[in-house]
PDB file of N, CA and C in Angstrom:
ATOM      1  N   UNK A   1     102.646  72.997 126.745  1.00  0.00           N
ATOM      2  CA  UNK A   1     103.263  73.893 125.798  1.00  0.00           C
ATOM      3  C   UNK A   1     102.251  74.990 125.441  1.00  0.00           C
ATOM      4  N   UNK A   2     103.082  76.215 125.395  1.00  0.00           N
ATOM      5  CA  UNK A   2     101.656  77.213 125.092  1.00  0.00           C
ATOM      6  C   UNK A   2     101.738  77.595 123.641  1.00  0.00           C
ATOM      7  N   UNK A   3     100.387  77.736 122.957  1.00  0.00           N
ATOM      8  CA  UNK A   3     100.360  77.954 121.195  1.00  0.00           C
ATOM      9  C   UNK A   3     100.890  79.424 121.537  1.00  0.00           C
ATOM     10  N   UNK A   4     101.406  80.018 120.351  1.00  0.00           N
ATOM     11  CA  UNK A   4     101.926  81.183 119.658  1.00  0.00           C
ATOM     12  C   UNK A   4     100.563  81.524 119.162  1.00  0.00           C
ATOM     13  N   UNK A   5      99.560  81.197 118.507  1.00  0.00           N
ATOM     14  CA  UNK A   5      98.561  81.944 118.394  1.00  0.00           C
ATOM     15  C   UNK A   5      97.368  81.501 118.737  1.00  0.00           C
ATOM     16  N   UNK A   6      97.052  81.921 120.046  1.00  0.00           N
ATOM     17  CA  UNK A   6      95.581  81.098 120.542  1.00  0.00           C
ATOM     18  C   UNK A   6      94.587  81.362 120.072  1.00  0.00           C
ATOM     19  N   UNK A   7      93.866  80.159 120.448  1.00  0.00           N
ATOM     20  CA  UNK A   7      92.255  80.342 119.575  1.00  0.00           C
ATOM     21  C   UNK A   7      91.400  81.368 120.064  1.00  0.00           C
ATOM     22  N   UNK A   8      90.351  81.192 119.406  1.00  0.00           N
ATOM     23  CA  UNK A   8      89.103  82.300 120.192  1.00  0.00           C
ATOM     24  C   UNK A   8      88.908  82.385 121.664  1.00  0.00           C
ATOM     25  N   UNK A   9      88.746  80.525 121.581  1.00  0.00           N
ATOM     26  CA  UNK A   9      88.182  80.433 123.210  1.00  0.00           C
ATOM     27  C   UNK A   9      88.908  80.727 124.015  1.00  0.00           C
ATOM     28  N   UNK A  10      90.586  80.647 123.899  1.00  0.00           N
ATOM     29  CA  UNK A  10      91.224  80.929 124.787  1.00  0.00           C
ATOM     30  C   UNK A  10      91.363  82.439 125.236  1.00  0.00           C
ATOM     31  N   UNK A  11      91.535  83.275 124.091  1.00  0.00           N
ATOM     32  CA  UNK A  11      91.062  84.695 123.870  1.00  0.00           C
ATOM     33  C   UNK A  11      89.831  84.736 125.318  1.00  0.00           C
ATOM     34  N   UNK A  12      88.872  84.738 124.616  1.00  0.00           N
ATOM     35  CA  UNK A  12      87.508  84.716 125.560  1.00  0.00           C
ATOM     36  C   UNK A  12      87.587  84.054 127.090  1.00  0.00           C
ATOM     37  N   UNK A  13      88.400  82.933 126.997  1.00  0.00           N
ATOM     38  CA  UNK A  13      88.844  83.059 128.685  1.00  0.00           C
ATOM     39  C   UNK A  13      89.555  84.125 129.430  1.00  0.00           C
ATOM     40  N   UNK A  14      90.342  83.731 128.455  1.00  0.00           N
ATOM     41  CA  UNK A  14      91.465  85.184 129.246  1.00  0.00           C
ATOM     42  C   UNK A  14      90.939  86.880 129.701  1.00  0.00           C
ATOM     43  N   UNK A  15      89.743  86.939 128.831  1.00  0.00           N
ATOM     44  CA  UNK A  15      89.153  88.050 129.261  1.00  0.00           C
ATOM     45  C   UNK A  15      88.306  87.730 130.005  1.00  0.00           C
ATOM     46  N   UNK A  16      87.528  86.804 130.258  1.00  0.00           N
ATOM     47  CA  UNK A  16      86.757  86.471 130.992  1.00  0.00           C
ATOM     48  C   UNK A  16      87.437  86.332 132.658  1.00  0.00           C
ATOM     49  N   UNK A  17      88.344  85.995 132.812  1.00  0.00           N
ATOM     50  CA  UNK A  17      88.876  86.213 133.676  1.00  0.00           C
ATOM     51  C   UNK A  17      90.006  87.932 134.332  1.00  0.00           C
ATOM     52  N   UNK A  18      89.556  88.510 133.896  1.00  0.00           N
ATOM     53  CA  UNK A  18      90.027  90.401 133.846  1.00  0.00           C
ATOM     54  C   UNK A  18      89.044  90.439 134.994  1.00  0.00           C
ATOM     55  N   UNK A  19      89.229  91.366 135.665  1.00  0.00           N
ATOM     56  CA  UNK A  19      88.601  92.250 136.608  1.00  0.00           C
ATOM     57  C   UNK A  19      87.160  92.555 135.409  1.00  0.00           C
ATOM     58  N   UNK A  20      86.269  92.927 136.285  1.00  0.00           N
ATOM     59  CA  UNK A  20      85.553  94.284 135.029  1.00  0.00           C
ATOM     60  C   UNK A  20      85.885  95.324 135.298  1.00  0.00           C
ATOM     61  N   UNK A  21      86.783  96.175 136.055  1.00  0.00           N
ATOM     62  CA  UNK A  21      87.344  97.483 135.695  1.00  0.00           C
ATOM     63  C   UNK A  21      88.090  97.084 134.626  1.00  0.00           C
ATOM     64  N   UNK A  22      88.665  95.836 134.261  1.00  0.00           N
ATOM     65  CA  UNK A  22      89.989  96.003 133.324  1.00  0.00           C
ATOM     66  C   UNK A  22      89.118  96.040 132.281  1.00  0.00           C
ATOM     67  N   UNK A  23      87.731  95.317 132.073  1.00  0.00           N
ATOM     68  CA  UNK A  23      87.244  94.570 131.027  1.00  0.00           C
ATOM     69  C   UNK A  23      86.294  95.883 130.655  1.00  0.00           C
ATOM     70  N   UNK A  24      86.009  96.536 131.300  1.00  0.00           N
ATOM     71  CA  UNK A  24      85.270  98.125 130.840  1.00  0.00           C
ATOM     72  C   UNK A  24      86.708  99.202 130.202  1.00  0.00           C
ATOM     73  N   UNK A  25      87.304  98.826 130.800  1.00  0.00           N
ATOM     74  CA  UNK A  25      88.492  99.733 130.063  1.00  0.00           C
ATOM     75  C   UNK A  25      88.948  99.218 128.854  1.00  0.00           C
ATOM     76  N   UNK A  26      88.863  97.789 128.342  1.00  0.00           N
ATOM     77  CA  UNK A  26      89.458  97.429 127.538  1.00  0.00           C
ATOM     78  C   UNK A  26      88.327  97.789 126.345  1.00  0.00           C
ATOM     79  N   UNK A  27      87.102  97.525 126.708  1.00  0.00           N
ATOM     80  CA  UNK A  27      86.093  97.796 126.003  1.00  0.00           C
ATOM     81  C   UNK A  27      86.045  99.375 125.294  1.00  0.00           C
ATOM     82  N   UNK A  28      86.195 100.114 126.353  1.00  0.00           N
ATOM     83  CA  UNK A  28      85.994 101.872 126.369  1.00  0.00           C
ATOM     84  C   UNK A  28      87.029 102.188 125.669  1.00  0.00           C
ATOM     85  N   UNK A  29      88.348 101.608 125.407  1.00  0.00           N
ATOM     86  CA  UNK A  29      89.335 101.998 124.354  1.00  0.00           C
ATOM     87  C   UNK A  29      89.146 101.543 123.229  1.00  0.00           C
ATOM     88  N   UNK A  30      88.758 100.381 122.815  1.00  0.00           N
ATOM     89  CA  UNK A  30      87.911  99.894 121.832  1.00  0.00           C
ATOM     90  C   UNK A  30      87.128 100.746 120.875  1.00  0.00           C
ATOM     91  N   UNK A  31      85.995 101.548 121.713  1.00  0.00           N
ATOM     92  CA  UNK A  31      85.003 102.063 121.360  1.00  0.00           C
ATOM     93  C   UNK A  31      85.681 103.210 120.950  1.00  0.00           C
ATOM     94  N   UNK A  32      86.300 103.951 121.712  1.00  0.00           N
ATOM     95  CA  UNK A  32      86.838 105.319 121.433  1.00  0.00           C
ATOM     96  C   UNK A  32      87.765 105.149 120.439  1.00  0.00           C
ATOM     97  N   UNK A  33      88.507 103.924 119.945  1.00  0.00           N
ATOM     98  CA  UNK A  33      89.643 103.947 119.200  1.00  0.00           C
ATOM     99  C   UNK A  33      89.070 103.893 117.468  1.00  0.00           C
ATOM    100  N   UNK A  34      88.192 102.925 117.540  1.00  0.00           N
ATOM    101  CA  UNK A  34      86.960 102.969 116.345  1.00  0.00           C
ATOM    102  C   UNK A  34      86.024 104.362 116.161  1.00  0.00           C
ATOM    103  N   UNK A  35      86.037 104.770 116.915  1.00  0.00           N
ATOM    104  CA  UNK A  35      85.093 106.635 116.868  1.00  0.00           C
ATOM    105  C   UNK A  35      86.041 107.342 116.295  1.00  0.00           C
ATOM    106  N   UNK A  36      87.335 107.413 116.918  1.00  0.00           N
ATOM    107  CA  UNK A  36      87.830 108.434 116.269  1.00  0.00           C
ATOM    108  C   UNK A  36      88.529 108.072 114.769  1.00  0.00           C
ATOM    109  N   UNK A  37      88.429 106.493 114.657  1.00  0.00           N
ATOM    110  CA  UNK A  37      89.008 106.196 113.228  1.00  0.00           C
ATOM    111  C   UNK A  37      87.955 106.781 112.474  1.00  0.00           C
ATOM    112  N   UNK A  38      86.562 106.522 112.639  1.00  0.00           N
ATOM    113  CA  UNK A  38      85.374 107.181 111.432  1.00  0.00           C
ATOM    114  C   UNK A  38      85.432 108.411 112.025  1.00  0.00           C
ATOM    115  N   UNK A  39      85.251 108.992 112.798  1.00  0.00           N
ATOM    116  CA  UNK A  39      85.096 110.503 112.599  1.00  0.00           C
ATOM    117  C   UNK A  39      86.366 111.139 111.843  1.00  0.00           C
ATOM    118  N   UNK A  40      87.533 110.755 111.958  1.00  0.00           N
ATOM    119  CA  UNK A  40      88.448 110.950 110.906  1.00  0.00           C
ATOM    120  C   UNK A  40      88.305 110.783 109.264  1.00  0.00           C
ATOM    121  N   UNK A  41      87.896 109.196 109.151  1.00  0.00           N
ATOM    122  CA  UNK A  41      87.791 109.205 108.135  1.00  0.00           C
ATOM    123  C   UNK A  41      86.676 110.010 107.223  1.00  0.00           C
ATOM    124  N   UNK A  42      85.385 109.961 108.060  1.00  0.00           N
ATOM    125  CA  UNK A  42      84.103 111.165 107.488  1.00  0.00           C
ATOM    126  C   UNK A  42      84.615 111.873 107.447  1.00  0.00           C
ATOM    127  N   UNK A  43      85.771 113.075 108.664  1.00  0.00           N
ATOM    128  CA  UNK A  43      85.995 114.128 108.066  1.00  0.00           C
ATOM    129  C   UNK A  43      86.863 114.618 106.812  1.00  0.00           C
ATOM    130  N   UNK A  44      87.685 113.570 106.818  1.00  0.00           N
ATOM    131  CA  UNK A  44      88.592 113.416 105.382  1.00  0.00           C
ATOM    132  C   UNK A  44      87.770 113.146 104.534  1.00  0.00           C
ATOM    133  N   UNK A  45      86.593 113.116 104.234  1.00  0.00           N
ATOM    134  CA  UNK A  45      85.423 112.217 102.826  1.00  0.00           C
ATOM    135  C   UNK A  45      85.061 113.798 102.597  1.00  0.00           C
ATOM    136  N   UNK A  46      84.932 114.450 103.932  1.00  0.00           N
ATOM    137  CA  UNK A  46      84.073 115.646 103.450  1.00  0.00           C
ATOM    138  C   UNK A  46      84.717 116.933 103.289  1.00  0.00           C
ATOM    139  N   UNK A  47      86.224 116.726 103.543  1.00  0.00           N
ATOM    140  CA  UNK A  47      87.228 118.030 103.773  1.00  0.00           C
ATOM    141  C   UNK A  47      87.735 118.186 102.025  1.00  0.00           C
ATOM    142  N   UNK A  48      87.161 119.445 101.830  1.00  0.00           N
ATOM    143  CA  UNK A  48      88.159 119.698 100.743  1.00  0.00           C
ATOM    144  C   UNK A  48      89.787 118.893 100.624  1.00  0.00           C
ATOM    145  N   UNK A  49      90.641 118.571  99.102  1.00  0.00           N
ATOM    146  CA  UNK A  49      91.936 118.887  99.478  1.00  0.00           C
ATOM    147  C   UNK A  49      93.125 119.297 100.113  1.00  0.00           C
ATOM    148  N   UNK A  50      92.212 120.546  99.848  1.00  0.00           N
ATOM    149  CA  UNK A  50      93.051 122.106 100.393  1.00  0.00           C
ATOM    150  C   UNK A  50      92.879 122.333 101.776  1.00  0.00           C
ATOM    151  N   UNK A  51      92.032 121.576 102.380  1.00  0.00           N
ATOM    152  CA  UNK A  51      91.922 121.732 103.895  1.00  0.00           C
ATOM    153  C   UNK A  51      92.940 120.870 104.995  1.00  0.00           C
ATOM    154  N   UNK A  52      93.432 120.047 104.262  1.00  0.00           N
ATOM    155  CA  UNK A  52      94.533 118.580 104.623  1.00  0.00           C
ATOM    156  C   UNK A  52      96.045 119.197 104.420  1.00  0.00           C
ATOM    157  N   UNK A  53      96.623 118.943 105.284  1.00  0.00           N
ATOM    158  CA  UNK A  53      98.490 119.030 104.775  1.00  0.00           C
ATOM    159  C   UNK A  53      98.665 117.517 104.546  1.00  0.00           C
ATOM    160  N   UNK A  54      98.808 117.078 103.348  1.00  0.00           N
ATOM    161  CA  UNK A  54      99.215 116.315 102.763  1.00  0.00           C
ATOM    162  C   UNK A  54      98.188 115.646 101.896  1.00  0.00           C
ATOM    163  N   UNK A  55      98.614 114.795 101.538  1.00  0.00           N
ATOM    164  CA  UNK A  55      97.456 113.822 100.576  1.00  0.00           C
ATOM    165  C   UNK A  55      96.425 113.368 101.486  1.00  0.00           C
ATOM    166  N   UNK A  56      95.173 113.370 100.840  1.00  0.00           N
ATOM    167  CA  UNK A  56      94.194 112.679 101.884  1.00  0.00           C
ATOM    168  C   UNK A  56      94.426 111.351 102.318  1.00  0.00           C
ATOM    169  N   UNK A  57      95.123 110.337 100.812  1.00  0.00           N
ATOM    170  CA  UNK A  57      94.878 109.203 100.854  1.00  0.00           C
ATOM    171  C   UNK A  57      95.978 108.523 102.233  1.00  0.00           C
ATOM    172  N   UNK A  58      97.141 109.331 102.179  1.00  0.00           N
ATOM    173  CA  UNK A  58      97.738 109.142 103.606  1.00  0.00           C
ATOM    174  C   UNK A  58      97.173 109.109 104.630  1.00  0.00           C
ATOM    175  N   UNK A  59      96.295 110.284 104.915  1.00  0.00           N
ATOM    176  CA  UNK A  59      96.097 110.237 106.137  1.00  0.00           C
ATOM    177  C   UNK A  59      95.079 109.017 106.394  1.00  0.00           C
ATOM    178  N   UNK A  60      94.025 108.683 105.412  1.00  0.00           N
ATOM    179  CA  UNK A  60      92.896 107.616 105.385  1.00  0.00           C
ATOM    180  C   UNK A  60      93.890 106.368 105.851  1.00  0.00           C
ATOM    181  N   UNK A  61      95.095 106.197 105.287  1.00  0.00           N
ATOM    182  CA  UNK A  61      95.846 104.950 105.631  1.00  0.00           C
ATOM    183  C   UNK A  61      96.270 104.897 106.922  1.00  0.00           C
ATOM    184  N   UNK A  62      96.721 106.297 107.112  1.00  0.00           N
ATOM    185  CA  UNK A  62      97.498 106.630 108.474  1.00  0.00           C
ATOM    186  C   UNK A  62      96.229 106.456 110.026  1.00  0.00           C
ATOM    187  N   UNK A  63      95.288 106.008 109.540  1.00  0.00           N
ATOM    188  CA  UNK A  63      94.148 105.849 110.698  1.00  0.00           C
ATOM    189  C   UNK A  63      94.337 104.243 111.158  1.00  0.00           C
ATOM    190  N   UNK A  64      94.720 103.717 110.234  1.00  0.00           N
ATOM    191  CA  UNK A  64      94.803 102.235 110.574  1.00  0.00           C
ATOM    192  C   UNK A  64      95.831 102.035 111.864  1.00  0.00           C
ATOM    193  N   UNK A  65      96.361 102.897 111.728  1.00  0.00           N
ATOM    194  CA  UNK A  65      97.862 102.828 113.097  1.00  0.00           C
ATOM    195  C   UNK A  65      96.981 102.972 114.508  1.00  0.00           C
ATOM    196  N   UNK A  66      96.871 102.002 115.146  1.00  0.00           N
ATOM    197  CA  UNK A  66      95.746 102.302 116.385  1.00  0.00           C
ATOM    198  C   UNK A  66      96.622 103.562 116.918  1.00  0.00           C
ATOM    199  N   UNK A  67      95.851 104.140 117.896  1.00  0.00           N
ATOM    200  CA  UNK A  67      95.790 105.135 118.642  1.00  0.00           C
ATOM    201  C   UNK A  67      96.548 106.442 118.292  1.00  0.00           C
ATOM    202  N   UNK A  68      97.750 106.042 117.160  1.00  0.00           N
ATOM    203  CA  UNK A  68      98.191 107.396 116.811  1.00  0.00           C
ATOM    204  C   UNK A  68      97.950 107.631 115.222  1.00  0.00           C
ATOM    205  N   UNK A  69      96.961 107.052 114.949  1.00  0.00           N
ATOM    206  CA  UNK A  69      96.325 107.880 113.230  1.00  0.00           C
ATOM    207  C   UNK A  69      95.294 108.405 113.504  1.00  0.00           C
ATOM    208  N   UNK A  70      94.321 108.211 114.269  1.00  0.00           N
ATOM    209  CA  UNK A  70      93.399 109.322 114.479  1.00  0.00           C
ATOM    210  C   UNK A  70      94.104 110.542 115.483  1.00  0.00           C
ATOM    211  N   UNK A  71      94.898 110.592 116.272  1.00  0.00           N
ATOM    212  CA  UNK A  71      95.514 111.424 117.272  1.00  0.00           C
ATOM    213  C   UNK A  71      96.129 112.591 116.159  1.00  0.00           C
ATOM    214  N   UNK A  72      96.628 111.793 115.490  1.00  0.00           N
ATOM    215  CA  UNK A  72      97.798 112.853 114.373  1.00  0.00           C
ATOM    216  C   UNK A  72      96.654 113.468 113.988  1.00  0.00           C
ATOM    217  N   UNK A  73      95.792 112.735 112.862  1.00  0.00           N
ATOM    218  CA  UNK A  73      95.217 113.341 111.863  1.00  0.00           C
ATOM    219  C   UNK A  73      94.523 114.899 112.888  1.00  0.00           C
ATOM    220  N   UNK A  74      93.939 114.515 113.794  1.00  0.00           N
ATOM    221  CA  UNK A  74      93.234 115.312 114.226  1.00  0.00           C
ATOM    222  C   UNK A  74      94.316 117.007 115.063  1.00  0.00           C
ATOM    223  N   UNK A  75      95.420 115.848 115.267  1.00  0.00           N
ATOM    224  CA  UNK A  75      96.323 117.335 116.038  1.00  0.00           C
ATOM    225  C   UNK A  75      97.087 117.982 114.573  1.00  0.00           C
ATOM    226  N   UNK A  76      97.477 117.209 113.295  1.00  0.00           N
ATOM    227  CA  UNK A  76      98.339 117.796 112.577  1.00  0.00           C
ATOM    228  C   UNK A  76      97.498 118.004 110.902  1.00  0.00           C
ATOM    229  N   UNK A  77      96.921 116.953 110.727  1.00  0.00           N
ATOM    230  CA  UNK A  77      96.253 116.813 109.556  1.00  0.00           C
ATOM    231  C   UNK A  77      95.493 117.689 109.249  1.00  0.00           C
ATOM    232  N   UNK A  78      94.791 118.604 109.404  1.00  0.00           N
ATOM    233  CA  UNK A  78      94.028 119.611 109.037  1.00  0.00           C
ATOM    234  C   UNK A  78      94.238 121.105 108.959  1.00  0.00           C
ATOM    235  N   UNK A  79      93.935 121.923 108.346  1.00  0.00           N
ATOM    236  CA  UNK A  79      94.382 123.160 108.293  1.00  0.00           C
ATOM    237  C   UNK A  79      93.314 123.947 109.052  1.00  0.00           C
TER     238      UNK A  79
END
């Protein structure tokens, strides 16, 4: 029977068994997906109000959405 939410180790097998092209890619989105959440969020710490279309505190929330809260903030969020 397979668990609905596996443990670590099983986690850690399952990647352990990826190609390493898959396992560098999975990594490299990782990295880039966390960069652009703080460079978002620094730039929202340091952007005026008036430089944002909308509330800041949205967009700070709106980063948590993987891959499309830093994408937005950066294509729509700023003036």
């Amino acid at each position: 029977m397979t668990s609905r939410n596996p443990s670590l180790a099983q986690i850690r097998n399952e990647f352990k068994d990826l190609s390493t092209a898959a396992r560098v890619s999975i990594i490299a989105a990782v990295v880039l997906e966390l960069a652009g959440k703080i460079a978002s969020w620094v730039d929202l710490s340091r952007r005026p109000a008036g430089s944002v279309r909308g509330p800041k505190w949205v967009w700070a929330l709106a980063q948590l959405i993987n891959g499309v809260g830093p994408a937005a903030y950066w294509a729509f969020g700023r003036r």
